[in-house]
N, C-alpha and C. Protein backbone atom coordinates (compact mmCIF):
# COMPACT_ATOMS: atom_id res chain seq x y z
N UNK A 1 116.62 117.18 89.46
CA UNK A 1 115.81 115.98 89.44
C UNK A 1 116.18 115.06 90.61
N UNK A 2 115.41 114.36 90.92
CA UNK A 2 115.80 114.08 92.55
C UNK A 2 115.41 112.41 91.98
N UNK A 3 116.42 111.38 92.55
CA UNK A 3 116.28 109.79 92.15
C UNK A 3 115.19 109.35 92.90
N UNK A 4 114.59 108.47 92.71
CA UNK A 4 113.72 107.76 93.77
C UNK A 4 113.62 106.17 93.16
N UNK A 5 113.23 105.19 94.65
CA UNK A 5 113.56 104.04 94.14
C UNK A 5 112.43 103.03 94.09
N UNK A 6 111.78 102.81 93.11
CA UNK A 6 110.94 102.11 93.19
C UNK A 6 111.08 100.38 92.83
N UNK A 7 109.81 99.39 93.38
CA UNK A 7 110.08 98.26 92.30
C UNK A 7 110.19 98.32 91.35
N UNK A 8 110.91 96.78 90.37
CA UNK A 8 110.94 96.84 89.35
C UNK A 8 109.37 96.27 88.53
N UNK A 9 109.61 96.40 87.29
CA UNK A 9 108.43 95.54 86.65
C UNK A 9 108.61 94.19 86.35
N UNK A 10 107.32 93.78 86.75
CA UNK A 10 106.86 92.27 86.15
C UNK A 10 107.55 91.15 87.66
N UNK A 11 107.00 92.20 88.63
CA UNK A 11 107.43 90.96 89.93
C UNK A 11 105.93 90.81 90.31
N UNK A 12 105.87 89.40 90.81
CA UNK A 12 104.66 89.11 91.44
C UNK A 12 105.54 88.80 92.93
N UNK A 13 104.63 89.75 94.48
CA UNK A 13 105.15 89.59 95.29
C UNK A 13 104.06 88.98 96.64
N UNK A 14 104.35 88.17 97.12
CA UNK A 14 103.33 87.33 97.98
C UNK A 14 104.09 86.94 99.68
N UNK A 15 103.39 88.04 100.29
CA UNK A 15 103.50 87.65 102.07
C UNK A 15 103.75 86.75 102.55
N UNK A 16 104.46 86.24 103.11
CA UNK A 16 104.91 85.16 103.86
C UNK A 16 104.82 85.40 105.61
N UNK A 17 104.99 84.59 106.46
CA UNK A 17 104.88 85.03 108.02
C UNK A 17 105.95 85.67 108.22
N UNK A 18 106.97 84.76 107.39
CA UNK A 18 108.32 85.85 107.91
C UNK A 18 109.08 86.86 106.75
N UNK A 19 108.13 87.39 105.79
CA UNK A 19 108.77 88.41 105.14
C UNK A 19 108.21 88.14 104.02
N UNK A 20 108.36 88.33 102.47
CA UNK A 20 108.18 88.17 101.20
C UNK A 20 108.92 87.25 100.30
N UNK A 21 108.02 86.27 99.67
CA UNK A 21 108.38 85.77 98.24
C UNK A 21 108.43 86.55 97.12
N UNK A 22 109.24 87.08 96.07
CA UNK A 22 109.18 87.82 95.20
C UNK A 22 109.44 86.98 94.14
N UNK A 23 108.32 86.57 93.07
CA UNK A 23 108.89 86.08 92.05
C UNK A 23 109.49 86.71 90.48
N UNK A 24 110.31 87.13 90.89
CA UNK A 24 110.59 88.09 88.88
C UNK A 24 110.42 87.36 87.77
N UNK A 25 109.45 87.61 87.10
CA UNK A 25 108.90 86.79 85.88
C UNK A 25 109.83 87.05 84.70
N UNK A 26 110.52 87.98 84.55
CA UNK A 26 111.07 88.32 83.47
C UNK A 26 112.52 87.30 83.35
N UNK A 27 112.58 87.12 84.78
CA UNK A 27 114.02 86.37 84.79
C UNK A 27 114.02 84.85 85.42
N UNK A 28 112.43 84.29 85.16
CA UNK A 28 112.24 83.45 86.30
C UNK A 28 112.95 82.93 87.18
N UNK A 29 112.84 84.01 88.29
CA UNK A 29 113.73 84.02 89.85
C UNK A 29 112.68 84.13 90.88
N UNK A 30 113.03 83.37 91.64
CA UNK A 30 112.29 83.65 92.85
C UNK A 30 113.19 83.92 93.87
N UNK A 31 113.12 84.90 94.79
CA UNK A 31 113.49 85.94 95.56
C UNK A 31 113.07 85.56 97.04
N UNK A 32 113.28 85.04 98.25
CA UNK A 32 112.78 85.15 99.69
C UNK A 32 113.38 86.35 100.37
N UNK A 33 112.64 87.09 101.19
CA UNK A 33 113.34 88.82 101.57
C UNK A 33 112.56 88.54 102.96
N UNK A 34 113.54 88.47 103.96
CA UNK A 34 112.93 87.99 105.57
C UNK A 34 112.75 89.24 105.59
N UNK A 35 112.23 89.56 106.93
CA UNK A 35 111.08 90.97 107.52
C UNK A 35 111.95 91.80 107.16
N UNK A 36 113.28 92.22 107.59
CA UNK A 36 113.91 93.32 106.93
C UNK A 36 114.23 93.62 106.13
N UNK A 37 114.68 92.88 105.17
CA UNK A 37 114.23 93.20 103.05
C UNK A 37 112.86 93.35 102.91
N UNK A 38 112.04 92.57 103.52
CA UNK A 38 110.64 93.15 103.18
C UNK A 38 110.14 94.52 103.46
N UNK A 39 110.73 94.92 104.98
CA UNK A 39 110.40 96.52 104.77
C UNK A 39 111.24 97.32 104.61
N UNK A 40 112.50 97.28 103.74
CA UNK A 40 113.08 97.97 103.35
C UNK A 40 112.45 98.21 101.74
N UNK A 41 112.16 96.96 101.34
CA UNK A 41 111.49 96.98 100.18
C UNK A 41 109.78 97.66 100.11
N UNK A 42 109.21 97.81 101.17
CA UNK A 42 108.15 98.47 101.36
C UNK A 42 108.13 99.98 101.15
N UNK A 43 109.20 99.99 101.34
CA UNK A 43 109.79 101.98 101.57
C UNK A 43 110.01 102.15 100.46
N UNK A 44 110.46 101.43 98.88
CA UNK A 44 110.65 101.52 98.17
C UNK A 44 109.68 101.83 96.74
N UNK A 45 108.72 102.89 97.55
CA UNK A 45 107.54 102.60 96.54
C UNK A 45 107.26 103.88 95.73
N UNK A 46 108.84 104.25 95.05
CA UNK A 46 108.77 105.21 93.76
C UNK A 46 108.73 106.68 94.55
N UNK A 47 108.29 107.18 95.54
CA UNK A 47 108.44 108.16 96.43
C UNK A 47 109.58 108.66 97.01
N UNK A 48 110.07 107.76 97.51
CA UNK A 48 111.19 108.18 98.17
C UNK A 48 113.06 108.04 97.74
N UNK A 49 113.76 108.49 98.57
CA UNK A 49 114.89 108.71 98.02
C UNK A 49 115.80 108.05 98.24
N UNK A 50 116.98 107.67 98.34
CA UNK A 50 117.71 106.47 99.25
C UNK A 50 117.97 107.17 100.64
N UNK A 51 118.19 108.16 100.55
CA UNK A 51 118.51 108.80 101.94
C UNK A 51 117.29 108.50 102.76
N UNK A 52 115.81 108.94 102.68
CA UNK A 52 115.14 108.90 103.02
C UNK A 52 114.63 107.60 103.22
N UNK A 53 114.70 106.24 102.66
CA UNK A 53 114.50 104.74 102.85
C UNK A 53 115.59 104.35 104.14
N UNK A 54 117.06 104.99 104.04
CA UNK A 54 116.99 104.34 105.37
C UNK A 54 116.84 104.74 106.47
N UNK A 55 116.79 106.59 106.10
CA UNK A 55 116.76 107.26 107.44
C UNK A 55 115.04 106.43 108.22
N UNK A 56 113.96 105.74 107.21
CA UNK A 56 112.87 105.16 107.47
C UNK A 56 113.19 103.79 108.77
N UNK A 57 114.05 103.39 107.58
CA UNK A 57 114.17 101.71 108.14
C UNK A 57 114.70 102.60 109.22
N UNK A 58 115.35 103.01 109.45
CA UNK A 58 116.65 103.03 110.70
C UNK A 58 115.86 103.47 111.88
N UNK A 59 114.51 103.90 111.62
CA UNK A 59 113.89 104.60 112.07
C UNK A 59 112.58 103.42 112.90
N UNK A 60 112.05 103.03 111.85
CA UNK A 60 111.06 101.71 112.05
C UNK A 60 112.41 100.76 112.98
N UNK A 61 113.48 100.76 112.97
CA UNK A 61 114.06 99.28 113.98
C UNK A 61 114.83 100.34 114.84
N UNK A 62 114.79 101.25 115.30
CA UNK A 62 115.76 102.29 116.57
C UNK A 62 117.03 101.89 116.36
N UNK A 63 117.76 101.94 115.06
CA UNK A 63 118.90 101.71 114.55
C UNK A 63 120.32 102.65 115.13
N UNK A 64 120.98 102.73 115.59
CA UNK A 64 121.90 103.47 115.82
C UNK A 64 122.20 103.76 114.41
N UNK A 65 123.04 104.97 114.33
CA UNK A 65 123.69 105.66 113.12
C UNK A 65 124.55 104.81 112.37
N UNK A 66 125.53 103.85 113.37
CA UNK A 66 126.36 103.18 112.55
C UNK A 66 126.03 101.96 112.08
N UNK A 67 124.66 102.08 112.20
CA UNK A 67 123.99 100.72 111.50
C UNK A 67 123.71 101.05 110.40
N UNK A 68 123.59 102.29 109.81
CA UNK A 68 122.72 102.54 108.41
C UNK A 68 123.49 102.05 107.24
N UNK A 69 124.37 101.63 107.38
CA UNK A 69 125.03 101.26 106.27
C UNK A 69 124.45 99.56 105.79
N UNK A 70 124.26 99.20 107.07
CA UNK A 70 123.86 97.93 106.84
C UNK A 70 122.80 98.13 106.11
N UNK A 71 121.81 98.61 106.32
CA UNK A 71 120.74 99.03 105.56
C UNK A 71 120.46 99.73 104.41
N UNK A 72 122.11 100.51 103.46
CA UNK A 72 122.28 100.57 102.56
C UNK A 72 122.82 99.11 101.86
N UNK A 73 123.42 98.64 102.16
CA UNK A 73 123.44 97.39 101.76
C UNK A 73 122.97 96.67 101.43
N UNK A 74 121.70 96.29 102.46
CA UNK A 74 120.59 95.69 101.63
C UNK A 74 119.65 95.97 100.30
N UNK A 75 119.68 97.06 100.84
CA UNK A 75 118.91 97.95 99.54
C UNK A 75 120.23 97.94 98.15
N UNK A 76 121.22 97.51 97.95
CA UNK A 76 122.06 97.85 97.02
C UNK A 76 121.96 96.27 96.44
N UNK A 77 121.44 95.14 97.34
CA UNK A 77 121.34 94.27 97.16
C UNK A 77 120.47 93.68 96.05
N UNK A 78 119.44 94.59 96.93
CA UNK A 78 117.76 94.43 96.13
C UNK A 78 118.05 94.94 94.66
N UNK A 79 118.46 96.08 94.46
CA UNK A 79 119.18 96.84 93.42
C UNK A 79 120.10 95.60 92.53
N UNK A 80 120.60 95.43 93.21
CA UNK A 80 121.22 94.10 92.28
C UNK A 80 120.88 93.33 91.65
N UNK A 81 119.72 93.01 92.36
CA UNK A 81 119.00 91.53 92.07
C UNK A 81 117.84 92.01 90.83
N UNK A 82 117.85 92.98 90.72
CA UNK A 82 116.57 93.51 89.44
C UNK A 82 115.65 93.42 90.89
N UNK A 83 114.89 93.47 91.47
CA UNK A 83 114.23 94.02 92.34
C UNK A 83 113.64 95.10 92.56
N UNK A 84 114.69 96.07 92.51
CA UNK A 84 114.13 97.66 92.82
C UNK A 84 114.87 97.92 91.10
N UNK A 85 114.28 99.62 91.65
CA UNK A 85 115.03 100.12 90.24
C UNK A 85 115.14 101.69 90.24
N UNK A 86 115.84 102.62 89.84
CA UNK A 86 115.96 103.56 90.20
C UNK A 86 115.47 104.68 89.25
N UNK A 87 114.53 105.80 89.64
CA UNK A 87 113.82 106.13 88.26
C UNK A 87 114.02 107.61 88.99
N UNK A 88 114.34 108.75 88.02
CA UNK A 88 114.19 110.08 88.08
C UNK A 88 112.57 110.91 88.43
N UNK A 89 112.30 111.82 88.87
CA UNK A 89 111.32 112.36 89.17
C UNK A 89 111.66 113.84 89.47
């Protein structure tokens, strides 16, 4: 069974110029995610795998290798925050 990471439920999420407002209703939180949480969080749409989200991002910003961690990070963040969520497939 292979993980994949999708949003969580019950966020309402709304564009901003510089990235996303995410409001989680369940926990009334509101969330700001500048352009790079926003498309890290874009990649995150139940499809894909963690490997594959950052080999994306790293990919969308010409990331050197020893950047990807940073970009696990964020994503462990989002994960934190009830944000994403991690579902079998």
């Amino acid at each position: 069974m292979q993980e994949v990471i999708a949003p969580a439920d019950n966020l309402e999420v709304h564009e901003v110029p510089d990235g996303y407002i995410v409001y989680q209703t369940a926990r009334d939180r509101v969330h700001y995610l500048n352009k790079t949480a926003a498309v890290i969080f874009e990649f995150c749409d139940g499809r894909r795998d963690r490997t594959d989200i950052i080999s994306r991002v790293a990919m969308a910003f010409e990331l050197p290798p020893h950047t990807h961690e940073e970009v696990a990070t964020c994503l462990d963040s989002l994960m934190r925050e009830g944000l994403l969520r991690s579902i079998s497939k």
